[in-house]
Protein backbone atom coordinates (compact mmCIF):
# COMPACT_ATOMS: atom_id res chain seq x y z
CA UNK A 1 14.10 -9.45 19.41
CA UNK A 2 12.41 -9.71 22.75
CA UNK A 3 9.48 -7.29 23.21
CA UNK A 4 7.75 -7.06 26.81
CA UNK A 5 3.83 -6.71 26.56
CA UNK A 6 5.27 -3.13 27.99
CA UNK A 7 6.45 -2.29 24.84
CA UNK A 8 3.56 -3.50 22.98
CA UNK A 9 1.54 -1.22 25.02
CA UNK A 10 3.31 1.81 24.73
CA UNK A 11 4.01 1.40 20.99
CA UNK A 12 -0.02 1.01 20.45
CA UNK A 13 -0.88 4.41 22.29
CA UNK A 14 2.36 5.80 20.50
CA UNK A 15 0.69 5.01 17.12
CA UNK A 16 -2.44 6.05 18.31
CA UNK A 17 -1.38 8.82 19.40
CA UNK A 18 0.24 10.23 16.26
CA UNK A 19 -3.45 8.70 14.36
CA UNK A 20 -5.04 11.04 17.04
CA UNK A 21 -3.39 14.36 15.62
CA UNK A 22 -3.10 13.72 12.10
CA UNK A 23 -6.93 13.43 12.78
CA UNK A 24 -7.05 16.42 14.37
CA UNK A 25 -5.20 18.35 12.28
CA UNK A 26 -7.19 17.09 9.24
CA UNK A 27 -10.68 17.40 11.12
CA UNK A 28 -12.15 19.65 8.48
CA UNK A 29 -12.93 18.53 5.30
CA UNK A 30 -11.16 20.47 2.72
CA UNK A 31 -9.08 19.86 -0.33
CA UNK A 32 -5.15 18.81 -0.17
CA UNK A 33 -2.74 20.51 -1.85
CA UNK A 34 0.69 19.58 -3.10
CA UNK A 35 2.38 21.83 -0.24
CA UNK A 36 0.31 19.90 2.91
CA UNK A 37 0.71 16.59 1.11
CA UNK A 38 4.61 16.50 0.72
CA UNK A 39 5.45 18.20 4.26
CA UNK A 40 3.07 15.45 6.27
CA UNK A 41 4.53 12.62 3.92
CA UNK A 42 7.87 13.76 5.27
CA UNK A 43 6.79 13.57 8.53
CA UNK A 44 6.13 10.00 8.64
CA UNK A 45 9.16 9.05 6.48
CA UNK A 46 10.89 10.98 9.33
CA UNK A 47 8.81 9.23 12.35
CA UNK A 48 9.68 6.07 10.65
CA UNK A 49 13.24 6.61 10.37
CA UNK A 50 13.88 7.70 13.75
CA UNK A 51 11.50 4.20 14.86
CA UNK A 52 14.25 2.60 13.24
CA UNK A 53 16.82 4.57 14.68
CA UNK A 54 15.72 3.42 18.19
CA UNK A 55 15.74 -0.01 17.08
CA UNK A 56 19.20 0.01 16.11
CA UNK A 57 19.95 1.52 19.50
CA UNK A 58 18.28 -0.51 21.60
CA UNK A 59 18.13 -3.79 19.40
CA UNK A 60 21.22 -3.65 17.35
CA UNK A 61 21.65 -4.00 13.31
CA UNK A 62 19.38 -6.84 13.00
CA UNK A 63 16.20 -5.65 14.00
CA UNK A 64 16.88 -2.23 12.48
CA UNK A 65 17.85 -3.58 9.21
CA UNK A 66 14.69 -5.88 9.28
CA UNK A 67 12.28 -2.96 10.14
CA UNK A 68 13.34 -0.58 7.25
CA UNK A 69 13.94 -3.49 4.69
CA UNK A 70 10.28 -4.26 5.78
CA UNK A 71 8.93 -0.69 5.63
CA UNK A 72 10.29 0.13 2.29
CA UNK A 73 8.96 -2.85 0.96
CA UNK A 74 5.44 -2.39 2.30
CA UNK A 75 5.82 1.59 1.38
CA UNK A 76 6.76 0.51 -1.86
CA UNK A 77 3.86 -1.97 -2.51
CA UNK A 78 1.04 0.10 -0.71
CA UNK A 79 1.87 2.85 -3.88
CA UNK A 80 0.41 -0.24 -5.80
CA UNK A 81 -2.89 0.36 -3.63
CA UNK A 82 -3.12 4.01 -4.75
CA UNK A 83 -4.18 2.83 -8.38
CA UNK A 84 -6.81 1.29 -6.99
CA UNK A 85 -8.03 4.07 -4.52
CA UNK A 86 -7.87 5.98 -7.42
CA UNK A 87 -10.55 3.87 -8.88
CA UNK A 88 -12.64 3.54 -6.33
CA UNK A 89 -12.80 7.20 -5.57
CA UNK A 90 -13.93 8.01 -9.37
CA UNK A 91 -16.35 5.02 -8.83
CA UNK A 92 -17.74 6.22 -5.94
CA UNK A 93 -17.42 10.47 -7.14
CA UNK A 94 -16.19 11.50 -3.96
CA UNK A 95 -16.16 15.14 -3.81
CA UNK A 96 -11.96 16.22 -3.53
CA UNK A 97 -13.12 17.81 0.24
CA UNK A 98 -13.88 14.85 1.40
CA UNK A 99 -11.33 12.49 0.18
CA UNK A 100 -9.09 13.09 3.06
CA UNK A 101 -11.20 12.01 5.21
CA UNK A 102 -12.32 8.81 3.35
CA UNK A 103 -8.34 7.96 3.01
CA UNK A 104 -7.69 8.31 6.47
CA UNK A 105 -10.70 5.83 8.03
CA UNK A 106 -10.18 3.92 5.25
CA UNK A 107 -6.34 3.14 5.76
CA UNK A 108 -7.68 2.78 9.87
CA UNK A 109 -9.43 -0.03 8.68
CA UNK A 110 -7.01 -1.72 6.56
CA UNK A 111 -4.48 -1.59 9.66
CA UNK A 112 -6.74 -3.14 12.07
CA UNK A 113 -7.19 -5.33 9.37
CA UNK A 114 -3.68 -6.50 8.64
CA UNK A 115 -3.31 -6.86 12.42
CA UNK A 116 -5.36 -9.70 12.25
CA UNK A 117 -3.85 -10.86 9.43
CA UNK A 118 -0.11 -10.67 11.45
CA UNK A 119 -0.93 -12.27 14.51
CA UNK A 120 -2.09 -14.89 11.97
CA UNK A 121 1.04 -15.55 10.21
CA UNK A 122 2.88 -15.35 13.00
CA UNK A 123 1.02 -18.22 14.68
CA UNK A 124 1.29 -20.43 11.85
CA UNK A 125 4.77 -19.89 11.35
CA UNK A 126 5.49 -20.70 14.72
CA UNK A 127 3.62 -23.67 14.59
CA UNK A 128 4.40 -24.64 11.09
CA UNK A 129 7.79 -24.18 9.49
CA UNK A 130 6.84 -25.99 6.27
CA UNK A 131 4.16 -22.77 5.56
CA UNK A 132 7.62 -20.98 3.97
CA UNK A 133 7.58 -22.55 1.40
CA UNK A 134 3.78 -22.09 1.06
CA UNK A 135 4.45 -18.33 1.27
CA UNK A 136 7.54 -18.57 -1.06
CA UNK A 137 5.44 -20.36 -3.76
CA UNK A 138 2.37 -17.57 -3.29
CA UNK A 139 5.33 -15.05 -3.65
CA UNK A 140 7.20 -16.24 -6.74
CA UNK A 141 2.97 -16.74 -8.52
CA UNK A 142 2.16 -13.61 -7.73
CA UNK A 143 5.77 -12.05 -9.08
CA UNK A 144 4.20 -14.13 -12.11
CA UNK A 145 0.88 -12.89 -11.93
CA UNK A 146 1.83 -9.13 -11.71
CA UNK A 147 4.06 -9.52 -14.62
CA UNK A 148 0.90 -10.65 -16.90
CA UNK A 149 -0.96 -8.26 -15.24
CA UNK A 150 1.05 -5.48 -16.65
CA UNK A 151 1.65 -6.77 -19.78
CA UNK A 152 -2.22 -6.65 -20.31
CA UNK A 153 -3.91 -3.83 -21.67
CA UNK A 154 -5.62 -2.15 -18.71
CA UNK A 155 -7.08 0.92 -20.42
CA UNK A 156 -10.56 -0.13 -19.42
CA UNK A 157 -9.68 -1.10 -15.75
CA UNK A 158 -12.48 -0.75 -13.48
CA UNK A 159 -13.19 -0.88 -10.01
CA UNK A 160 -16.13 -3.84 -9.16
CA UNK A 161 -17.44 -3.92 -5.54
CA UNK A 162 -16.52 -7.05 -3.20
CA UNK A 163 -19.42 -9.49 -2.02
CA UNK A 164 -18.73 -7.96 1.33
CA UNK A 165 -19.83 -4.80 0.70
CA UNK A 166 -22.79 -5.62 -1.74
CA UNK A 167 -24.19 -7.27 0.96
CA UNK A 168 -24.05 -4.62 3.46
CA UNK A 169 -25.22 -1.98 0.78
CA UNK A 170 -28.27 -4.34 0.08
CA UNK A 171 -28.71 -4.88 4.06
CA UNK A 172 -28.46 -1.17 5.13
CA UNK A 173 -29.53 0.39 1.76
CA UNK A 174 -27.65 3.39 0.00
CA UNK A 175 -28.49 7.43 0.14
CA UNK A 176 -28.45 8.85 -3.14
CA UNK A 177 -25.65 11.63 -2.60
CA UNK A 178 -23.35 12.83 0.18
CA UNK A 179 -23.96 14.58 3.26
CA UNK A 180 -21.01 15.96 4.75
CA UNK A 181 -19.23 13.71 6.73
CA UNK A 182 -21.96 11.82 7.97
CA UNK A 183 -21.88 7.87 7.97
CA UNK A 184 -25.53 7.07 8.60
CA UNK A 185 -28.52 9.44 7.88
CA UNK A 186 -32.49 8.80 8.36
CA UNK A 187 -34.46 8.82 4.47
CA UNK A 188 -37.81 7.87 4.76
CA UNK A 189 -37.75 6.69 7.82
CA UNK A 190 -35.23 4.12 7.76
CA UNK A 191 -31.82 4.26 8.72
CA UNK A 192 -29.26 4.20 5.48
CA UNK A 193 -25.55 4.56 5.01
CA UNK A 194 -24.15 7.31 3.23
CA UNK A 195 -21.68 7.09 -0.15
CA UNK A 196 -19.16 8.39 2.71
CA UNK A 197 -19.19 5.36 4.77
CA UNK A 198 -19.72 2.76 1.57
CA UNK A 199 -16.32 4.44 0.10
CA UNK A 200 -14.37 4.10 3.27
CA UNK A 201 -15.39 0.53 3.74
CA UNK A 202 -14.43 -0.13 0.32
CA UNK A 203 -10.87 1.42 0.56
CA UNK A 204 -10.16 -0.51 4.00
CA UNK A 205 -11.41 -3.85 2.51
CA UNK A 206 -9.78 -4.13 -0.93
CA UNK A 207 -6.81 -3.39 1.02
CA UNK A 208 -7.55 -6.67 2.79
CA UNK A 209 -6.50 -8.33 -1.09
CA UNK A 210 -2.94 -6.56 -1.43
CA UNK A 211 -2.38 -7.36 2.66
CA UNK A 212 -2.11 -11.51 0.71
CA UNK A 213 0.75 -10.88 -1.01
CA UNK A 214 2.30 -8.06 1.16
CA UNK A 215 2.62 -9.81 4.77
CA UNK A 216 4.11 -12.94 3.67
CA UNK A 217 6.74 -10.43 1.76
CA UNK A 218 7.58 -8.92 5.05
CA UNK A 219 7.22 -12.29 6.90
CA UNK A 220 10.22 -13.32 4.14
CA UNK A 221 12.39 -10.61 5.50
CA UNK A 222 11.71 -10.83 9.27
CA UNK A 223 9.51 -13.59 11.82
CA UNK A 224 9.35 -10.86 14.26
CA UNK A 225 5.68 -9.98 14.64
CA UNK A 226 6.18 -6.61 16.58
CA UNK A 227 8.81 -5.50 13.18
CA UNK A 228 5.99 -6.57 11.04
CA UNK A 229 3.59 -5.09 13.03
CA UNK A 230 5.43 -1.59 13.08
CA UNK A 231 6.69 -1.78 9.51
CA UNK A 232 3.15 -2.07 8.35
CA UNK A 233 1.40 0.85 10.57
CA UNK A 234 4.20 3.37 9.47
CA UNK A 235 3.85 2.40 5.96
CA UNK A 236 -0.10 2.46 5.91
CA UNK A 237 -0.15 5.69 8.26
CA UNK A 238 1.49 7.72 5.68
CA UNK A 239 -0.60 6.59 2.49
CA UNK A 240 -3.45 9.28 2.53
CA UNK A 241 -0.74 11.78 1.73
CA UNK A 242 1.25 9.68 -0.42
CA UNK A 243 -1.80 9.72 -2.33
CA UNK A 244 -2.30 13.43 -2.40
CA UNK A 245 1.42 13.91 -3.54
CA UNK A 246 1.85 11.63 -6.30
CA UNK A 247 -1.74 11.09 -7.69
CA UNK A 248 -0.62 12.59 -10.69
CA UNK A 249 3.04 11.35 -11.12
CA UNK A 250 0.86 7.36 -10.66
CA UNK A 251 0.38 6.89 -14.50
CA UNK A 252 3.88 7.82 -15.13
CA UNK A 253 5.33 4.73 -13.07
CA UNK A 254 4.51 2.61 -16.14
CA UNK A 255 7.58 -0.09 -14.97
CA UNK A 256 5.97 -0.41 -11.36
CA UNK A 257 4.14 -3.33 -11.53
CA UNK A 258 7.52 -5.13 -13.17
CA UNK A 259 9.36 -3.32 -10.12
CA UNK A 260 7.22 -5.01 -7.88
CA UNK A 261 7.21 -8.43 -9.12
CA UNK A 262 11.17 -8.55 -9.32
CA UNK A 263 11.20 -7.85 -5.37
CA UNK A 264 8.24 -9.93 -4.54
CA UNK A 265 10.24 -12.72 -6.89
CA UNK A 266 13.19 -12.16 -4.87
CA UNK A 267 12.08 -12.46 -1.39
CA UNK A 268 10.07 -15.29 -2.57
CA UNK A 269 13.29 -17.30 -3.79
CA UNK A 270 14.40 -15.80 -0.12
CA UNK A 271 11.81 -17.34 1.63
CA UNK A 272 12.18 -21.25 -0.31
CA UNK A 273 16.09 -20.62 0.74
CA UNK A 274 15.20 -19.82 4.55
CA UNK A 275 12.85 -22.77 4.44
CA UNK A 276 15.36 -25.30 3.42
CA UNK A 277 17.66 -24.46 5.43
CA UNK A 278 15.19 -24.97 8.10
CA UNK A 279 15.01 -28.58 6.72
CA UNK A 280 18.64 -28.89 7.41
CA UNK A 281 19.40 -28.50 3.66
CA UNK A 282 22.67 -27.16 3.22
CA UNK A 283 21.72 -23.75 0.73
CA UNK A 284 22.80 -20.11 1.38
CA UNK A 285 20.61 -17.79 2.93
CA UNK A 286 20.15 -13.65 1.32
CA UNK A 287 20.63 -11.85 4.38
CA UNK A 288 18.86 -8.42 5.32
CA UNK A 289 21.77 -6.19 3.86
CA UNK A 290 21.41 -8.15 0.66
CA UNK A 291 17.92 -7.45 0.70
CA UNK A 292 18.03 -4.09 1.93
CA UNK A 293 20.66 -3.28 -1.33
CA UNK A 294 18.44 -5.34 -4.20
CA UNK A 295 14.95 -3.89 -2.99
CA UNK A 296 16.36 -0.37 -3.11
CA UNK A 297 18.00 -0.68 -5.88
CA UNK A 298 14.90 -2.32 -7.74
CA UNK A 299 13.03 0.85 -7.06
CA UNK A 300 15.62 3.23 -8.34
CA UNK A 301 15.85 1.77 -11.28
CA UNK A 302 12.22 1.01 -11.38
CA UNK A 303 11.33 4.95 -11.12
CA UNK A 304 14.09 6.21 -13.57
CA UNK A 305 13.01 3.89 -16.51
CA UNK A 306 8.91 4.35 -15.95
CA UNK A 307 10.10 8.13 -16.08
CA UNK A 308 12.10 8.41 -18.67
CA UNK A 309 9.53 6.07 -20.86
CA UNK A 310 6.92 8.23 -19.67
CA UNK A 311 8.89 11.25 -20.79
CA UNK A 312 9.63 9.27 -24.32
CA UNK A 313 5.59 8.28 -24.79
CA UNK A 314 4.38 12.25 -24.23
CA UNK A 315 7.12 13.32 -26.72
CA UNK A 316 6.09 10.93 -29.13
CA UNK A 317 2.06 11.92 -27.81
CA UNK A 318 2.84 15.82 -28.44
CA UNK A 319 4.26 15.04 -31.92
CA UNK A 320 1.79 12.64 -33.30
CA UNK A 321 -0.44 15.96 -32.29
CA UNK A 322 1.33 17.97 -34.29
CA UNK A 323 1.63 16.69 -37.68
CA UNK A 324 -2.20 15.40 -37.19
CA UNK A 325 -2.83 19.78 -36.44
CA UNK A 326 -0.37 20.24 -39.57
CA UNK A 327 -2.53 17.51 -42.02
CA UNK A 328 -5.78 19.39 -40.61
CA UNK A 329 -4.13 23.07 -41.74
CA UNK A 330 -3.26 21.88 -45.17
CA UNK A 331 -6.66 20.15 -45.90
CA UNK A 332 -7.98 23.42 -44.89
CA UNK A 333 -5.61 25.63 -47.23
């Protein structure tokens, strides 16, 4: 699809327009609740839908198809980043008032971020058509990877600081508790960061690690850097409330990880099939409907059976409780 630097423009100061207000609205630290959470993650499955909506008006089925194949795979793999921002914000103790905030500069960060890393990709790729099968290969190992991952016991999963940040933290030096909102405050005489501004640069840089594995997925599905580009901001923009809403349904999605590594598996295999046929080798390509279908229907099924084994492990939780409170009563008669 051919987009004018007109476009590019006006889609920048569209997005940061809509950053702008869900700033504004959110100005004042305070805690989320269920209700605020669901209605504003609405709101940008909504604003993304009707993006697409205009793409398939002005741009036809193709770029459409691309965008929300690409958007529901990167909403689908930024829920993966949620387990981690939950561990970073128990590292850190970040008071519930304040965690809205931290999410939202946080996930700022991360999308300036993975703009770097698009215009990337999209320069190699149009220099180098081998690097498919370089991102098919990365793709199919870390289907692999996640697959170990959670077959592993992760009961003691912890979140460890980057290099990055324990160099600034040793550079700038630490305060020893929050203060407000601030990001920088003077303690004996010396300029320090705050735990504020260390959390939100931790958030926006781990992100940096899942952006590896989730642009070449979306590069799989489309080589249009402004699709990319879009698909990722209205994926990222509506994380902080994603979080909010489901921070207590995350333990439940026991089959995620498996979820994920099917799809990231599958556009993988995608990705060595569009590269060979780049070669001139004579293979059949998935196309975007095909992908569309398997990717949704990966995460239905994905949801129902981490539910319904969820369900089946509290049942089996609650009665294990039971006849160890029945053993205690009859020791005590």
């Amino acid at each position: 699809m051919e987009v004018s630097l007109t476009l590019w423009v006006l889609t920048i100061v569209g997005l940061a327009a809509l950053i702008a207000v869900d700033f504004f609205i959110g100005r004042k630290p305070h805690e989320v609740s269920i209700k605020e959470a669901g209605i504003w993650t609405a709101v940008w499955i909504a604003l993304a839908g009707l993006f697409g909506l205009g793409l398939l008006v002005f741009g036809g089925g193709q770029p459409a198809g691309e965008f929300f194949a690409g958007f529901i795979t990167e909403k689908s793999l930024s829920v993966d980043n949620l387990f981690v921002f939950v561990l970073i914000m128990a590292k850190f103790a970040v008071p519930a008032q304040y965690q809205q905030r931290v999410l939202l500069v946080g996930v700022l960060i991360a999308l300036v971020l993975r703009a770097v890393f698009i215009a990337a990709g999209a320069a190699i790729i149009a220099s180098f058509s081998w690097v498919f099968f370089l991102f098919g290969a990365f793709l199919i190992w870390t289907a692999w990877k996640l697959v170990q991952e959670a077959r592993a016991d992760e009961d003691d999963e912890e979140y460890e600081e980057n290099k990055l940040l324990k160099a600034a933290e040793r550079k700038f030096g630490v305060a020893d508790q929050y203060h407000g909102t601030k990001l920088w405050i003077q303690q004996n005489g010396k300029r320090v960061m705050t735990p504020m501004l260390v959390v939100m640069l931790a958030i926006g840089t781990t992100d940096v690690l899942f952006a590896l594995d989730s642009i070449p997925a979306i590069f799989g599905l489309t080589q249009d850097p402004y699709i990319v580009f879009t698909a990722n901001a209205f994926a990222l923009m509506g994380l902080r409330q994603l979080y909010f809403l489901i921070g207590g349904l995350l333990r439940k999605l026991v089959h995620l990880s498996y979820g994920l590594s099917i799809i990231l598996g599958f556009i993988g295999v995608k990705l060595v099939l569009h590269a060979l046929h780049e070669s001139g080798v004579h293979v059949p390509e998935i196309s975007i409907p095909v992908s569309l279908g398997v990717i949704c229907a990966v995460l239905a099924v994905t949801t129902v059976t981490s539910l319904l084994a969820s369900r089946k492990q509290a049942a089996a939780e609650a009665a294990n409780a039971e006849g160890e409170d029945a053993r205690k009563d009859r020791a005590d008669v």
